[in-house]
C-alpha atoms as a PDB file:
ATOM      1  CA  UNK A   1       0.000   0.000   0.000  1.00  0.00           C
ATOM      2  CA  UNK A   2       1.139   3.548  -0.983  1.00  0.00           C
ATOM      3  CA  UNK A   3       1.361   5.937   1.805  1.00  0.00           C
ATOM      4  CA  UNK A   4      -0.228   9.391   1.166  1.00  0.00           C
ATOM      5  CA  UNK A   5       2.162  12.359   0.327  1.00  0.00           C
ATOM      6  CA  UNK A   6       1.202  13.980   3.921  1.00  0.00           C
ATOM      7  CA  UNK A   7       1.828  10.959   5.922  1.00  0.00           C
ATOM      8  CA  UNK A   8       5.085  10.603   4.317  1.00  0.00           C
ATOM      9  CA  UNK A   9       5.715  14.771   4.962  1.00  0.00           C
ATOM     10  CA  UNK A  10       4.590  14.237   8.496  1.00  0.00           C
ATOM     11  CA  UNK A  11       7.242  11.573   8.864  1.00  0.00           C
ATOM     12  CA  UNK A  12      10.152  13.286   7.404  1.00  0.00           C
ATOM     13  CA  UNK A  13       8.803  16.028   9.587  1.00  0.00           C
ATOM     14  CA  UNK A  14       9.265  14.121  12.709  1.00  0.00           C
ATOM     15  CA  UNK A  15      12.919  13.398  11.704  1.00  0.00           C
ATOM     16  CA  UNK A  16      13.989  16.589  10.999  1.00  0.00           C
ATOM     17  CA  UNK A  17      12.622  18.075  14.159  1.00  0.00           C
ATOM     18  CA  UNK A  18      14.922  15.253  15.644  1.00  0.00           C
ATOM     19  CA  UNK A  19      17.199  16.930  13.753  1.00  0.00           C
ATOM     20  CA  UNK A  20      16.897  20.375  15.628  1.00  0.00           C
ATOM     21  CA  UNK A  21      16.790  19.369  18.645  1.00  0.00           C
ATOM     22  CA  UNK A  22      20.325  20.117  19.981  1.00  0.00           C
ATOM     23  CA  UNK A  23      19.895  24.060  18.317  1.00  0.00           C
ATOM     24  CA  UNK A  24      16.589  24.193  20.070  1.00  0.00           C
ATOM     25  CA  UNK A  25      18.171  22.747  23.222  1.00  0.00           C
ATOM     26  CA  UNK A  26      21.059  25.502  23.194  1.00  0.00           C
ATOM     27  CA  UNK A  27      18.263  28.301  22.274  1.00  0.00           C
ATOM     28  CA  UNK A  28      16.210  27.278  25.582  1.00  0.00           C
ATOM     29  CA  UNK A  29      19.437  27.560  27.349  1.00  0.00           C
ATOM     30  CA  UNK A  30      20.385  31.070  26.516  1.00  0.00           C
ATOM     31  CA  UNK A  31      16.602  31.732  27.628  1.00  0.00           C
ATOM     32  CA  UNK A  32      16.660  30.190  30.840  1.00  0.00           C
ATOM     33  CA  UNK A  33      20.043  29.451  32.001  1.00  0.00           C
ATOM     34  CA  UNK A  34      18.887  26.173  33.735  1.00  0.00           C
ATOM     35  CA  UNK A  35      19.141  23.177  31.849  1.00  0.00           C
ATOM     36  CA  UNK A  36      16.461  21.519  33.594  1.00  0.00           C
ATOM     37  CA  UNK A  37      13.887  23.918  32.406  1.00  0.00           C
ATOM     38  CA  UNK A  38      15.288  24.283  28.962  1.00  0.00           C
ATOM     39  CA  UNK A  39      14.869  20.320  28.531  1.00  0.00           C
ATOM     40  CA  UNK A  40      11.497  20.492  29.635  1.00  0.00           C
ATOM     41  CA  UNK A  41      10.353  23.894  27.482  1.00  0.00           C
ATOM     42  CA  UNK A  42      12.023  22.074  24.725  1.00  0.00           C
ATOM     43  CA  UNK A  43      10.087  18.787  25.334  1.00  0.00           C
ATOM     44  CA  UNK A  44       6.567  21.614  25.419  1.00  0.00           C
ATOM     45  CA  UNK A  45       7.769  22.907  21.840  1.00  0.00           C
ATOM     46  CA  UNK A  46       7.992  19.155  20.549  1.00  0.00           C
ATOM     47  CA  UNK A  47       4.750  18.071  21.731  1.00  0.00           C
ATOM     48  CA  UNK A  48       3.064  21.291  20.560  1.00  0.00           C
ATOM     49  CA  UNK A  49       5.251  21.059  17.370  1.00  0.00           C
ATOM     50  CA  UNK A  50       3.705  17.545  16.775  1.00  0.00           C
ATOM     51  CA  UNK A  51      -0.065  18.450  18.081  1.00  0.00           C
ATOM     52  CA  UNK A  52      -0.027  21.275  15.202  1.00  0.00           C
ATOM     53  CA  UNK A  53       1.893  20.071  12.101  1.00  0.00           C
ATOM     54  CA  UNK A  54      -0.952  20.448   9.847  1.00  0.00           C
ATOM     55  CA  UNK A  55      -0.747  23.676  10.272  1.00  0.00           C
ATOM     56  CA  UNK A  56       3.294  23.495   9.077  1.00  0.00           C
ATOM     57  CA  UNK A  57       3.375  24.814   6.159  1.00  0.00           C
ATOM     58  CA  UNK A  58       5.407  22.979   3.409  1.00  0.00           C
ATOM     59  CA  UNK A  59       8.033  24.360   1.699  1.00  0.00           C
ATOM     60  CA  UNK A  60       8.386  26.952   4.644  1.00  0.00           C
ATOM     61  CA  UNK A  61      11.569  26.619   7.171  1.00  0.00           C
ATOM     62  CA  UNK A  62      10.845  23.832  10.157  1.00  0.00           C
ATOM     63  CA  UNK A  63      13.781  25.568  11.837  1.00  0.00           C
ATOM     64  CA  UNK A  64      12.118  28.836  12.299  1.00  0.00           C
ATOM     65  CA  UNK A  65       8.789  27.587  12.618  1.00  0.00           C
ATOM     66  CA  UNK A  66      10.051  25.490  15.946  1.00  0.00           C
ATOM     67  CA  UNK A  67      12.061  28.398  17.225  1.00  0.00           C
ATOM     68  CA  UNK A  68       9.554  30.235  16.789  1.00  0.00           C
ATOM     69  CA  UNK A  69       7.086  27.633  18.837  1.00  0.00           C
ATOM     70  CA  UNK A  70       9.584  27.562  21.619  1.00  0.00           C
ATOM     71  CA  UNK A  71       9.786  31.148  21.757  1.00  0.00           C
ATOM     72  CA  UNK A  72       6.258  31.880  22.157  1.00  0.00           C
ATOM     73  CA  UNK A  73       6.443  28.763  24.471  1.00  0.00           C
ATOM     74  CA  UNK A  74       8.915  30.365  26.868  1.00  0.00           C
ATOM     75  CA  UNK A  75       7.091  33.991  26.529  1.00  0.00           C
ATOM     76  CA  UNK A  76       3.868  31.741  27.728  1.00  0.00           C
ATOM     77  CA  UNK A  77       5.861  29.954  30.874  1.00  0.00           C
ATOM     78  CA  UNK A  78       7.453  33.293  31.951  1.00  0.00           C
ATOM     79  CA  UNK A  79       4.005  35.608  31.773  1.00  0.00           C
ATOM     80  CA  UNK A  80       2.590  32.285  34.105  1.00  0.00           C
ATOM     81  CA  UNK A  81       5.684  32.325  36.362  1.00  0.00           C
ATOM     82  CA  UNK A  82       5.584  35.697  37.146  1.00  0.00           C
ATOM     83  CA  UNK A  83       1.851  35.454  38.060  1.00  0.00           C
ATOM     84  CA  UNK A  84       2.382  32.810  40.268  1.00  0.00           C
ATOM     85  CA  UNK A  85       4.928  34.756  41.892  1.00  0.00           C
ATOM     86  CA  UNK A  86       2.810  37.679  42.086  1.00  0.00           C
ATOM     87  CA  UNK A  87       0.540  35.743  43.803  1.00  0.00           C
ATOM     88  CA  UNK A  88       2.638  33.756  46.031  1.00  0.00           C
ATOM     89  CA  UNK A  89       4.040  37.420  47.206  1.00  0.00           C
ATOM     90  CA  UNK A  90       0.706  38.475  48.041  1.00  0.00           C
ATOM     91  CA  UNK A  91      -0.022  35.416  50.004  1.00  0.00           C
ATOM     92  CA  UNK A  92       3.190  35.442  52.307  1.00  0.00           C
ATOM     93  CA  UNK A  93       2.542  39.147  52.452  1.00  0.00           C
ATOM     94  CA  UNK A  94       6.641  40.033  51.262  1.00  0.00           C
ATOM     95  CA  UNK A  95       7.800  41.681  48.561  1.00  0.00           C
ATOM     96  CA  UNK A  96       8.540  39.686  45.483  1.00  0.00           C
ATOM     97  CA  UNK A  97      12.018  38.555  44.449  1.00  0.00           C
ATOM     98  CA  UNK A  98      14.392  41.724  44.370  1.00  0.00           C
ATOM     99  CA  UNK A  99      16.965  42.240  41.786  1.00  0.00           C
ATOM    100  CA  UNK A 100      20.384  40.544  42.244  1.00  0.00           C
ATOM    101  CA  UNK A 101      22.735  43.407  41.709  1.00  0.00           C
ATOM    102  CA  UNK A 102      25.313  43.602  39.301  1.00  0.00           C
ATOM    103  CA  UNK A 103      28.900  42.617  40.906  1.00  0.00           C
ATOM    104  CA  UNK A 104      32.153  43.472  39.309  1.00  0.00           C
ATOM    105  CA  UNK A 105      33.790  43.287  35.842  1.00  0.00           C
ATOM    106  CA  UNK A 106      32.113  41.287  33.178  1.00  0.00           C
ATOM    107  CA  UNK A 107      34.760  38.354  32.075  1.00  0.00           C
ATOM    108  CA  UNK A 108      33.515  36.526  29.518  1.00  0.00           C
ATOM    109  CA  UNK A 109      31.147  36.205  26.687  1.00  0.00           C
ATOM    110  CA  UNK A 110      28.291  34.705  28.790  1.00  0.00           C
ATOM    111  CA  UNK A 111      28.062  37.254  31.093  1.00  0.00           C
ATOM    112  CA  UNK A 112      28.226  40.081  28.305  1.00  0.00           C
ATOM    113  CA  UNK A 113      25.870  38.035  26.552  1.00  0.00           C
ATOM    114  CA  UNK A 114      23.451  38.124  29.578  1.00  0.00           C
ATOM    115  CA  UNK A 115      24.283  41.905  29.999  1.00  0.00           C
ATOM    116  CA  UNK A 116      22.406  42.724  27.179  1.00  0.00           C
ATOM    117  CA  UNK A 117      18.934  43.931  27.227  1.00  0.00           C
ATOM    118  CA  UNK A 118      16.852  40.515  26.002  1.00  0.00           C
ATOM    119  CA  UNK A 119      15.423  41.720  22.939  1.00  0.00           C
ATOM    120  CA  UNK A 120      19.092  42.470  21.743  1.00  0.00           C
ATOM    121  CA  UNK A 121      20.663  39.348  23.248  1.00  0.00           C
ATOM    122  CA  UNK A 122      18.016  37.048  21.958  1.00  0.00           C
ATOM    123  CA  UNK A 123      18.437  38.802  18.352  1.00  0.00           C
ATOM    124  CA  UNK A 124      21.994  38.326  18.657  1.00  0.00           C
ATOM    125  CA  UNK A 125      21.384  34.508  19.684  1.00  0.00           C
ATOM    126  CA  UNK A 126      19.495  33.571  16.594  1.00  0.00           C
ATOM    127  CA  UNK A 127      21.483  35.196  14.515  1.00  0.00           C
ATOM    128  CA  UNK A 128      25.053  34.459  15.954  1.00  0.00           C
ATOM    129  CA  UNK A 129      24.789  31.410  18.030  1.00  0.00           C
ATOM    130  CA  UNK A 130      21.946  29.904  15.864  1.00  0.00           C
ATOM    131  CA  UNK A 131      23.548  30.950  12.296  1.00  0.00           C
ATOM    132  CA  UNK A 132      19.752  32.026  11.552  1.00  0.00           C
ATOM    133  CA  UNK A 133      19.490  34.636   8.713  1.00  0.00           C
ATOM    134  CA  UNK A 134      18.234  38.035  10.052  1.00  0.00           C
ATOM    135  CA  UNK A 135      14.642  37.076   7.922  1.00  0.00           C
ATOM    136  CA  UNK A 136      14.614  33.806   9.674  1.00  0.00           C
ATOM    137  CA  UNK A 137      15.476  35.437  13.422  1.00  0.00           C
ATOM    138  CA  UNK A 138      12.701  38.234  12.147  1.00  0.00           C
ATOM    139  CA  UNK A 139       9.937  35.535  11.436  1.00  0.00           C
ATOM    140  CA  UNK A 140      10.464  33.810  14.738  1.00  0.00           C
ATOM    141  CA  UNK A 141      10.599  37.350  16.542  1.00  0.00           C
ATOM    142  CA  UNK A 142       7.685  38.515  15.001  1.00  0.00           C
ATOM    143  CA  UNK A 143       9.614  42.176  13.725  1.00  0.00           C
ATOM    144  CA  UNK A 144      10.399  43.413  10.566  1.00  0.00           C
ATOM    145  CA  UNK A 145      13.701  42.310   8.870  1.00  0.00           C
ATOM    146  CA  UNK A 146      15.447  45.829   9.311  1.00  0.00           C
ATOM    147  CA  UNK A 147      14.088  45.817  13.028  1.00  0.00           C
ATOM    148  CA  UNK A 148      16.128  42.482  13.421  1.00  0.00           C
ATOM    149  CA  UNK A 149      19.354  44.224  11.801  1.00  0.00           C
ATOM    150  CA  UNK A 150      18.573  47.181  14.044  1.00  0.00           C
ATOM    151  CA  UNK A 151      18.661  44.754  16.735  1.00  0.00           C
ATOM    152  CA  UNK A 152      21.854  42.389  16.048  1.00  0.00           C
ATOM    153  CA  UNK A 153      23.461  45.917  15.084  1.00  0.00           C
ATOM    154  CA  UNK A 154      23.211  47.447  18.403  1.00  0.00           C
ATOM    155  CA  UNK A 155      23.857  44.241  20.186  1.00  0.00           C
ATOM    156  CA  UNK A 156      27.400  43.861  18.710  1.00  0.00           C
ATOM    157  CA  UNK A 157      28.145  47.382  19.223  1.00  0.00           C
ATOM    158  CA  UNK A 158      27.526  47.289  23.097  1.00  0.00           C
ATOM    159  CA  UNK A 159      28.958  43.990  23.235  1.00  0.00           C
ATOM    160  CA  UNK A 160      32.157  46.082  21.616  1.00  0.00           C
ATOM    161  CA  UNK A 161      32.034  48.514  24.199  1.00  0.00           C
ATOM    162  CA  UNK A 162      31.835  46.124  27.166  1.00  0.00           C
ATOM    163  CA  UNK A 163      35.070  44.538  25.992  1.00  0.00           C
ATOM    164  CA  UNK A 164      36.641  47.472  25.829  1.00  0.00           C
ATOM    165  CA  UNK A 165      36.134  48.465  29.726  1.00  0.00           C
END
């Protein structure tokens, strides 16, 4: 028997996200900084990956499709976190988790990295660390091309002047 031409998309689908899973892995890291919860956000973007891929749209890139399913994934987890802390403040009646202050020099590229504001550190991420085109980072970020330049731009150049302190 001949399998249909989605059922054999579907499965080449499945391999390819296989595929992505170790840039999707290092993506969730740079978001979170725990690798516990980057495993599990990136287990949340497979499952919702494979609970919506009729609505993948062939031809298109998988790569920034699932970044871009793992971003909105994390955006999701962090608005809920930050309720539940919200709310957990309230109940205990303290004030919710204060700033850590910034300490010292910054020594390597991780901490720079995490010195940025996020929109320019997770534009300099895709881009960068991911080897994304700025069209691809733009789809996933939901921005205009130029908007993702603007971004990457700016991110290098403060990146230049921390190193230079």
């Amino acid at each position: 028997m001949v399998k249909p031409a989605r059922a054999i998309l579907v499965t080449d689908l499945r391999h390819e996200i296989i595929a992505l899973l170790p840039e999707l892995r290092a993506y969730a890291r740079f978001l979170l900084r725990d690798r516990t919860r980057s495993d599990d956000l990136v287990q949340d973007t497979v499952v919702r990956a494979l609970a919506s891929m009729a609505q993948f749209q062939e031809g298109s890139s998988l790569k920034a499709w699932m970044f871009t399913i793992l971003r909105n994934a994390f955006y999701e987890q962090t608005r809920r976190r930050r309720r539940e802390d919200a709310a957990m403040a309230l109940h205990a009646q303290t004030p919710g988790n204060a700033l850590q202050e910034h300490h010292g020099d910054i020594a390597d590229l991780s901490q720079m990295l995490w010195a940025l504001p996020p929109l320019l550190r997770e534009a300099l991420v895709l881009v960068g660390a991911q080897e994304m085109t700025h069209e691809e980072a733009a789809a996933i970020c939901g921005v205009p091309v130029g908007t993702m330049r603007a971004r990457v731009s700016r991110a290098r150049q403060q990146l230049a002047v921390m190193t230079h302190k």
